[in-house]
C-alpha atoms as a PDB file:
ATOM      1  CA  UNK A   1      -1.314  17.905  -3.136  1.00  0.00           C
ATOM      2  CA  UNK A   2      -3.740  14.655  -2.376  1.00  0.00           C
ATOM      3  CA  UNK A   3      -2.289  11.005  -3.420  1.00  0.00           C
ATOM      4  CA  UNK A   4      -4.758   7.869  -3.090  1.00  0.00           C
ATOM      5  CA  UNK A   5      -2.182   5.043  -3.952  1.00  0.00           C
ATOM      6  CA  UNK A   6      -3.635   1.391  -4.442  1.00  0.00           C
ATOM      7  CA  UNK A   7      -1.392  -1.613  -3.316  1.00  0.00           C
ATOM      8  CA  UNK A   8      -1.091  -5.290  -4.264  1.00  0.00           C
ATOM      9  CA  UNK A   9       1.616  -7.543  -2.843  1.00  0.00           C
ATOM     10  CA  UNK A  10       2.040 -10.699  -4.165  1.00  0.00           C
ATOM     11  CA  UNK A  11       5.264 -12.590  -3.028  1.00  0.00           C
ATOM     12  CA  UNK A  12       5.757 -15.146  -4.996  1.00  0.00           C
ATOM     13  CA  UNK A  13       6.217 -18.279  -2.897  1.00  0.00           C
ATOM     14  CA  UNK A  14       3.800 -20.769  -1.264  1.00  0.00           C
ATOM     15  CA  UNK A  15       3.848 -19.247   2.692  1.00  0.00           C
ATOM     16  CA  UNK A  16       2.665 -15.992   0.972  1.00  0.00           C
ATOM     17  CA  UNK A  17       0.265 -14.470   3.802  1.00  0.00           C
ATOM     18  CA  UNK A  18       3.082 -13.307   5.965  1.00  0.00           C
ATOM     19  CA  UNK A  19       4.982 -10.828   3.769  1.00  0.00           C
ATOM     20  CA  UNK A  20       1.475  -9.572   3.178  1.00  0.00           C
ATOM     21  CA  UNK A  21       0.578  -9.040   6.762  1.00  0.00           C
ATOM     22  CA  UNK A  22       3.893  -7.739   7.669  1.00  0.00           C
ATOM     23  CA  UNK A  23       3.685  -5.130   4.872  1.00  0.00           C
ATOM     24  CA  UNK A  24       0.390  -4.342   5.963  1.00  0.00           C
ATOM     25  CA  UNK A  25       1.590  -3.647   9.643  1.00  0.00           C
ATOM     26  CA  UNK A  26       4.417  -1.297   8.287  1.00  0.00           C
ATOM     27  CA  UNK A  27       1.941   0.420   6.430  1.00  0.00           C
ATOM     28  CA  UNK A  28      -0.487   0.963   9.353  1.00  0.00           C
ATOM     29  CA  UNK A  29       2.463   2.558  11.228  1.00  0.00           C
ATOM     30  CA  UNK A  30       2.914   5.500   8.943  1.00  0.00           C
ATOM     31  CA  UNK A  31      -0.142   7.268  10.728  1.00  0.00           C
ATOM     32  CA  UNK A  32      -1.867   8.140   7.000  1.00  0.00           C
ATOM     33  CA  UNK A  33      -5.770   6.683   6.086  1.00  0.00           C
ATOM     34  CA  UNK A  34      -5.723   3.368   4.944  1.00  0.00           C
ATOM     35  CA  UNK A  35      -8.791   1.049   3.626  1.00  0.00           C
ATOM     36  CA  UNK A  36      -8.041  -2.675   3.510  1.00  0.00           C
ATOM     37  CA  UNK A  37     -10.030  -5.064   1.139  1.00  0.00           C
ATOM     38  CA  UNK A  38      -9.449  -8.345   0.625  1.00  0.00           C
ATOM     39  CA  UNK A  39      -7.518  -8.059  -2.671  1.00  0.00           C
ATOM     40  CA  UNK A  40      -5.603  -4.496  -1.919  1.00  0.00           C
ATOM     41  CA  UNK A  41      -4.864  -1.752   0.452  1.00  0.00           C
ATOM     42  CA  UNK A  42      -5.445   1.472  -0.299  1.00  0.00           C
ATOM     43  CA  UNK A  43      -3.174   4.415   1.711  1.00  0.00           C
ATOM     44  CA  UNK A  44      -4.202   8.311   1.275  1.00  0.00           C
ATOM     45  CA  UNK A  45      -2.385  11.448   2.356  1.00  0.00           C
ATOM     46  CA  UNK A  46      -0.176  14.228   1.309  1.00  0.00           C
ATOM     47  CA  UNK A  47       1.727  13.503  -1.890  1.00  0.00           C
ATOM     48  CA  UNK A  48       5.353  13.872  -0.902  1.00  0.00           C
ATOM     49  CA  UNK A  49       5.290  12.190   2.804  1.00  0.00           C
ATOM     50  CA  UNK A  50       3.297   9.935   0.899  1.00  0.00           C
ATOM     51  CA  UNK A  51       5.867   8.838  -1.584  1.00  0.00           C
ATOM     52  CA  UNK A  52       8.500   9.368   0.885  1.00  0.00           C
ATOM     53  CA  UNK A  53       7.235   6.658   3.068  1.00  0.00           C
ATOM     54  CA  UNK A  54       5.979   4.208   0.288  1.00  0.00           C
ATOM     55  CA  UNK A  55       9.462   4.573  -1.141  1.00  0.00           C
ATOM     56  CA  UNK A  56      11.160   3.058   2.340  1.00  0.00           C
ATOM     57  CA  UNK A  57       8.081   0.810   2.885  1.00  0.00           C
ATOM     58  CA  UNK A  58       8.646  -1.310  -0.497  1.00  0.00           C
ATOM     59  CA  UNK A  59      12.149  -1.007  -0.289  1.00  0.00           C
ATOM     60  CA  UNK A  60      12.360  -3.178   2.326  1.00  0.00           C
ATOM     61  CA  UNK A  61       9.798  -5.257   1.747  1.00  0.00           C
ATOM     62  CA  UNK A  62      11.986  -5.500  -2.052  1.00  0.00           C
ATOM     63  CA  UNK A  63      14.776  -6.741   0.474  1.00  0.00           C
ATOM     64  CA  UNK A  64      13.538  -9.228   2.528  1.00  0.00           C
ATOM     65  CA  UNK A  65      11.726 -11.435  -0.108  1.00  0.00           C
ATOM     66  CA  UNK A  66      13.475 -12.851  -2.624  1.00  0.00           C
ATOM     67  CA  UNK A  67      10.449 -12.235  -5.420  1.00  0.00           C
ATOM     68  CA  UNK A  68       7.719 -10.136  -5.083  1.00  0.00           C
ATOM     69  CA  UNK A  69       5.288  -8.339  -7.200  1.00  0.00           C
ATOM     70  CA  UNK A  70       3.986  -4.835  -6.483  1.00  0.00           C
ATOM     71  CA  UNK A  71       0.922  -3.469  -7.990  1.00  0.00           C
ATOM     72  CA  UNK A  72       0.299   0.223  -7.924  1.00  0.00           C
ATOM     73  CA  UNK A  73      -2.190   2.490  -8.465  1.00  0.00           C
ATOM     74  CA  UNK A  74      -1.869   6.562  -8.005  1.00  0.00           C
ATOM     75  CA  UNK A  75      -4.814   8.949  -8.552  1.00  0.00           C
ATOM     76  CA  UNK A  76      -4.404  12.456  -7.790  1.00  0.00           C
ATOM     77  CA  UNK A  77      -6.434  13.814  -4.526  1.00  0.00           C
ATOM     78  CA  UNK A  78      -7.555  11.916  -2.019  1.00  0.00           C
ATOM     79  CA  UNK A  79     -10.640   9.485  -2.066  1.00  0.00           C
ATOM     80  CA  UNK A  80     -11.144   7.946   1.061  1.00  0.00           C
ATOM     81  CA  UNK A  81     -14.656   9.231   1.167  1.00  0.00           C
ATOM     82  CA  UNK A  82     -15.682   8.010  -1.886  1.00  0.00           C
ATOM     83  CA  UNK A  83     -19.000   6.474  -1.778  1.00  0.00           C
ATOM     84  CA  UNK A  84     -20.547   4.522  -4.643  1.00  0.00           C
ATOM     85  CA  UNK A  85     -23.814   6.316  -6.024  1.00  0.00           C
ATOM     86  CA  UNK A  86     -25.133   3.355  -7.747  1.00  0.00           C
END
């Protein structure tokens, strides 16, 4: 099965932009799609690997910075070639 997850990571400190970036990197490195925007960063594959590798990804994010929100988003299949029609 398809997964399109949506991510938000908002440390919650002042020197926010590195967690972000760093998180970003890790998530580049799994090899699935991923779409940046300037407020989120969406990843798309196959449901388990997926979750598998968001599962280690946050956990260690959840371990290096002292407070940090995670925003998530799941919709079943994947939507990486959505296009709007408006």
């Amino acid at each position: 099965m398809q997964l399109s997850v949506e991510l938000t990571l908002t440390p919650l400190k002042d020197d926010f932009e590195l967690p972000i970036k760093a998180f970003i990197r890790q998530l580049r490195a799994t090899g699935f799609t991923i779409i940046e925007t300037p407020l989120s960063t969406q990843i798309y594959g196959e449901y388990d690997r997926l979750m598998d590798s968001l599962t280690q990804e946050i956990k260690a994010i959840f371990k290096h910075e002292d407070a940090v929100v995670l925003h998530m988003k799941l919709y079943k299949g994947n939507r990486s070639d959505y296009v709007p029609s408006f």
